[in-house]
Protein backbone atom coordinates (compact mmCIF):
# COMPACT_ATOMS: atom_id res chain seq x y z
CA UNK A 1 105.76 192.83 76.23
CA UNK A 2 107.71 190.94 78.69
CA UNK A 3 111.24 192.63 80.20
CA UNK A 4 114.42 190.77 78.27
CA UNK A 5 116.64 191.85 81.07
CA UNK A 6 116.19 193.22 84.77
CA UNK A 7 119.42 194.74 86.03
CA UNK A 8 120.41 196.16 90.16
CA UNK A 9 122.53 198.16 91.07
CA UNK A 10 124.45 196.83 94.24
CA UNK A 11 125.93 199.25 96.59
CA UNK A 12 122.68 200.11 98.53
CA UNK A 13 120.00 198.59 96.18
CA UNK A 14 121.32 194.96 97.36
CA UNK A 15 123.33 195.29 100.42
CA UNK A 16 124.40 198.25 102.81
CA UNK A 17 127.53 200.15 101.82
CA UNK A 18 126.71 203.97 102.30
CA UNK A 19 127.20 203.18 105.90
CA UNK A 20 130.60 202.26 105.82
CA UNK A 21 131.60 205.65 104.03
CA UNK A 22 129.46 207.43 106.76
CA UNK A 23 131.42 205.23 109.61
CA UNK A 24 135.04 206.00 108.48
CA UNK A 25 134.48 209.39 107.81
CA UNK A 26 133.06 209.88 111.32
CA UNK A 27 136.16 208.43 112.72
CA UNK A 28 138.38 210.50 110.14
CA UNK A 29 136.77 213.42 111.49
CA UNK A 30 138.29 212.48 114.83
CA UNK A 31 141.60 211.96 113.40
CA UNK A 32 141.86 214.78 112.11
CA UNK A 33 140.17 216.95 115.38
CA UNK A 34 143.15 218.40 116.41
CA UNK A 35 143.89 220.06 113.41
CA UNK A 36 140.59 221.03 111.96
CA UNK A 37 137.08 221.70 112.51
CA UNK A 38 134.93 218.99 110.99
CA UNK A 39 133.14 221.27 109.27
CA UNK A 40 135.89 221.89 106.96
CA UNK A 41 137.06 218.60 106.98
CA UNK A 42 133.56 217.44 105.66
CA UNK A 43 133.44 220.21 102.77
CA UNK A 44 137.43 219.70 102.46
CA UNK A 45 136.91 216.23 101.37
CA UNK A 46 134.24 216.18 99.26
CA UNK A 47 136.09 218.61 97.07
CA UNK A 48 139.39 216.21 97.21
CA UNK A 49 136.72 213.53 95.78
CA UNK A 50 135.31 215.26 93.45
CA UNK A 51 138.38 216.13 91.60
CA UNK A 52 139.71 212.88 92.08
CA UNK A 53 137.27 210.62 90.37
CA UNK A 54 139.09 211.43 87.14
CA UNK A 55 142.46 209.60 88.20
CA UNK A 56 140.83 207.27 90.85
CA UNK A 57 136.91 206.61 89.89
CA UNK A 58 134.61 205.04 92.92
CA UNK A 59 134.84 203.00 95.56
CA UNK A 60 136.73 202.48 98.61
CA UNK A 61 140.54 202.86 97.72
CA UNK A 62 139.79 206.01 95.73
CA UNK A 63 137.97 207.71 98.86
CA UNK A 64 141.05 206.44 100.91
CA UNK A 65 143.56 208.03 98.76
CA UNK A 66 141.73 211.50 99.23
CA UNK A 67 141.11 210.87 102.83
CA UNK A 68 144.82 211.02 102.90
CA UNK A 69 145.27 214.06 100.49
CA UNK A 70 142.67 215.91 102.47
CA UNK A 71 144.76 214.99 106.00
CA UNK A 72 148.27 216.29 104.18
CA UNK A 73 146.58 219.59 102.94
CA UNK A 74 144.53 220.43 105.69
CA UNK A 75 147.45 220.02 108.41
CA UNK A 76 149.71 221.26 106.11
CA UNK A 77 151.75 217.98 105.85
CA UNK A 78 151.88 217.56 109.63
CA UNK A 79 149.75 214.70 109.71
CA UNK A 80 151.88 211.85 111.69
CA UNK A 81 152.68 208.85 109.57
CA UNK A 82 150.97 207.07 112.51
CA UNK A 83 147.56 208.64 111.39
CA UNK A 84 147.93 207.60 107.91
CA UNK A 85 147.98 203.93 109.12
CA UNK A 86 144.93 204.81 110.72
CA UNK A 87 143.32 205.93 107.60
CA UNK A 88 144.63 202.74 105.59
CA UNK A 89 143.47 200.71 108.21
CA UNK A 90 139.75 201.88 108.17
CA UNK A 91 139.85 201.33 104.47
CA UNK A 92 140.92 198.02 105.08
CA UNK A 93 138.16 197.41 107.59
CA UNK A 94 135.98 198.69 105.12
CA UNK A 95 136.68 196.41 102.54
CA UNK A 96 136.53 192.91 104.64
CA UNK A 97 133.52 194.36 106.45
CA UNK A 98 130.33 191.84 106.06
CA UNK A 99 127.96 191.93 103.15
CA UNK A 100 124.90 192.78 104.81
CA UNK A 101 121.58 192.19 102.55
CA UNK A 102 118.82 194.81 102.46
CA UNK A 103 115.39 193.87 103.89
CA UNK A 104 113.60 191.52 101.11
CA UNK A 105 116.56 191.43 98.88
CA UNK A 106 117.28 188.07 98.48
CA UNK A 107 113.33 186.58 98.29
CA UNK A 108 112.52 189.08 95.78
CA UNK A 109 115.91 188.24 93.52
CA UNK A 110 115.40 184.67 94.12
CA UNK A 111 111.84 184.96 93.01
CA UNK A 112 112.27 187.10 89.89
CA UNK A 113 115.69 185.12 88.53
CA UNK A 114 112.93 181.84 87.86
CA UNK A 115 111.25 184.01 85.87
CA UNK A 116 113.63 186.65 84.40
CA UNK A 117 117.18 187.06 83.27
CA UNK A 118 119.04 189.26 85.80
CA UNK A 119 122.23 191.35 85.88
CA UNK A 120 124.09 193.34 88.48
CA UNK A 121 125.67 196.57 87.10
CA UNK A 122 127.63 198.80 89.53
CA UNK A 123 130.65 201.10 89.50
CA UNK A 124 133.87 201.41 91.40
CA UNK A 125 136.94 199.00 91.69
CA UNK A 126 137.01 196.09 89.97
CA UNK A 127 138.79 193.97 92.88
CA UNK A 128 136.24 195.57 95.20
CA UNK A 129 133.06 194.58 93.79
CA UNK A 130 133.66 191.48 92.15
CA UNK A 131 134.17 189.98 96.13
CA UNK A 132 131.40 192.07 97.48
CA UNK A 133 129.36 190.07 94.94
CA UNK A 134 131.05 186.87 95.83
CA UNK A 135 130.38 187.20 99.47
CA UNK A 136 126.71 188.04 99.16
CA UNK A 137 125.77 185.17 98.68
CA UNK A 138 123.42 186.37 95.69
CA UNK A 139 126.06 185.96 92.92
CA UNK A 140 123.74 182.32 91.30
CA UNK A 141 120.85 184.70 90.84
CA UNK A 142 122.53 186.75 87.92
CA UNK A 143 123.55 185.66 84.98
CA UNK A 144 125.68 188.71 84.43
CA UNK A 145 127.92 190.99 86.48
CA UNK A 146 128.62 193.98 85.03
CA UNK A 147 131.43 196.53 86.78
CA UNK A 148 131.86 199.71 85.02
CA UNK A 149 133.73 202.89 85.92
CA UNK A 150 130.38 205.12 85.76
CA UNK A 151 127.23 205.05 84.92
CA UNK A 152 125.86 207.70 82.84
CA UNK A 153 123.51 207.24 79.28
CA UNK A 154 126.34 205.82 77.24
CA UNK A 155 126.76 203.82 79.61
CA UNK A 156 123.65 201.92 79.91
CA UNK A 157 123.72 202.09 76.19
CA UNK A 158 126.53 200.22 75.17
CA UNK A 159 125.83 197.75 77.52
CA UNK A 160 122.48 196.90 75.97
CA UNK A 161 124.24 196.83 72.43
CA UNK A 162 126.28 194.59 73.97
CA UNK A 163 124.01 192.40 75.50
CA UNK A 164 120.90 192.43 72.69
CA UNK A 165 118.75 194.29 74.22
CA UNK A 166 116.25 196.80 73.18
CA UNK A 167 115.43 199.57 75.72
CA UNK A 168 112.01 199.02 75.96
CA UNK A 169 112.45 195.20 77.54
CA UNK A 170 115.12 196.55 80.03
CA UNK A 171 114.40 197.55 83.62
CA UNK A 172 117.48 199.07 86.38
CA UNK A 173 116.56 199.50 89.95
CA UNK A 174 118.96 201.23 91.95
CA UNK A 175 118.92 204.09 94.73
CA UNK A 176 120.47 206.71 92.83
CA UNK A 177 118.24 208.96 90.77
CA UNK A 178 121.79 210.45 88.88
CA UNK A 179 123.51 206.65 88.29
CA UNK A 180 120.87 204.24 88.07
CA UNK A 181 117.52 205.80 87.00
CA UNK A 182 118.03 208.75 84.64
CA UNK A 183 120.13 207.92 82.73
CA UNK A 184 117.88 204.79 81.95
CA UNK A 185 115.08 206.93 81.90
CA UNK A 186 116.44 209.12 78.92
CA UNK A 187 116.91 205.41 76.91
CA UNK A 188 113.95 204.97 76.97
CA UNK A 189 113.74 201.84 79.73
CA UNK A 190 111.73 201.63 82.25
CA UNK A 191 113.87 202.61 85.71
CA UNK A 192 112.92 202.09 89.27
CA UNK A 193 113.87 204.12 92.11
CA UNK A 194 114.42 202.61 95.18
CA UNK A 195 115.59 205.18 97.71
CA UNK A 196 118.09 204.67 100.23
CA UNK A 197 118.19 206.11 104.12
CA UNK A 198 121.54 207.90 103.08
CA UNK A 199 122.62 209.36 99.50
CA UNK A 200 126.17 210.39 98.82
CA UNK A 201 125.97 214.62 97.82
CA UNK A 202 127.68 213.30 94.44
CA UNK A 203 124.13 211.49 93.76
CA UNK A 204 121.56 213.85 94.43
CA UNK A 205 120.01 215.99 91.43
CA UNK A 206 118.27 218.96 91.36
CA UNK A 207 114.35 218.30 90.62
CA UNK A 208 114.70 220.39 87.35
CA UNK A 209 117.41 217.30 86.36
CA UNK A 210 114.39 214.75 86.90
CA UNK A 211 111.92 216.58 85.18
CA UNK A 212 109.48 215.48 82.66
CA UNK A 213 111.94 211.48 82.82
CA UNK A 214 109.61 209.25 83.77
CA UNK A 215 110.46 206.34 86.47
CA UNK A 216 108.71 204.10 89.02
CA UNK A 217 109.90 204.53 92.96
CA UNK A 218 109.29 202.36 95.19
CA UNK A 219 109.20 202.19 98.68
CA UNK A 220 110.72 198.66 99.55
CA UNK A 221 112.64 196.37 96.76
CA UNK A 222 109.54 193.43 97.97
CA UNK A 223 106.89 195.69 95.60
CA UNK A 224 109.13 194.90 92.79
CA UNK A 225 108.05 191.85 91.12
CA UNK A 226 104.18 193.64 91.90
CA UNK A 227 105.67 196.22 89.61
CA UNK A 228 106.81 194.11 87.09
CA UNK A 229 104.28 192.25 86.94
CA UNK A 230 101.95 195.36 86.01
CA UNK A 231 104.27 196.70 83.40
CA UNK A 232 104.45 193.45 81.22
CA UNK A 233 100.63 192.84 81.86
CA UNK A 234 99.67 196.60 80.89
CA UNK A 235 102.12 196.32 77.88
């Protein structure tokens, strides 16, 4: 049975963005050196985030606004007004920084969209990711672009109501085994797991989580069309 609809997920399935999160932290972490241990800062943070996603979802201005929370609350509101520029301005750099492809990316996307309908579906700010996609230089390859504000079962389920299609003839790829492939996996679509050198602590699961889900991983997006190619021949 051939696939109706192969979708990506973008931050680190297409392009490199883990890295810039890793990059500004580092140099928040200096920032913020004469006040507190990074150690604290580190576990600090990812608490602010955590409790934030409610108000401020993903992506790069949310993580900004609780880089700044974290800075008034650990220094007790002595953080300079000069340092707060600082923080705005790395989340500036971050968002103009260059789109830069992962290995095999775009052969393997151009390849599959003569064959296949495609669709990018990622989270975070709307503003955000709707220029990442335009700068990528990828954006003629899919048909649809998809931006949600997570990306959990219902989810992926509404969007294939949405877009006609039954579970079984959908594939995601995506790095993250919580947001792109389990949830899939428990719709009954066939989900591929391409890992990624880093992984935000928000997207790693427990093994028990993954258990008895079944998925495809991969080592490098280039074995993907292979992949395909096996799972509508075998079917």
């Amino acid at each position: 049975m051939p696939l109706d609809l192969i979708a990506f997920d973008a931050d680190d399935t297409l392009w490199h963005t883990e890295h810039l999160y890793a990059d500004a932290q580092a140099q928040f972490r200096g920032l913020l050196a004469p006040y507190v241990a990074a150690e604290t800062l580190n576990g600090h943070l990812f608490e602010v985030e955590m409790r934030n996603l409610r108000y401020f979802g993903y992506g790069v201005k949310g993580f900004t606004l609780s880089m700044i929370e974290t800075a008034i609350e650990l220094t007790d509101g002595r953080v300079a007004g000069t340092d707060i520029q600082r923080i705005i301005d790395l989340a500036k750099a971050m968002l103009t920084a260059d789109i830069k492809l992962l290995d095999e990316v775009e052969p393997t996307v151009a390849a599959l969209a003569q064959t296949h309908r495609l669709m990018i579906i990622t989270k975070g700010d709307l503003f955000d990711q709707e220029t990442k996609v335009a700068r990528s230089g990828l954006a003629g390859y899919f048909r649809h672009v998809e931006i949600v504000s997570d990306k959990n079962r219902d989810t992926y389920a509404a969007l294939l109501e949405r877009h006609s299609v039954a579970p079984q003839r959908f594939l995601m790829v995506g790095n993250s085994l919580r947001s792109d492939v389990l949830p899939v996996a428990v719709l009954g679509a066939h989900a591929v797991y391409v890992p990624y050198a880093v992984t935000w602590a928000h997207e790693t699961v427990a093994d028990h989580e993954a258990a008895g889900l079944g998925y495809h991983e991969l080592a490098r997006l280039g074995q993907l069309p292979a992949l395909i190619a096996q799972l509508e021949g075998s079917a």
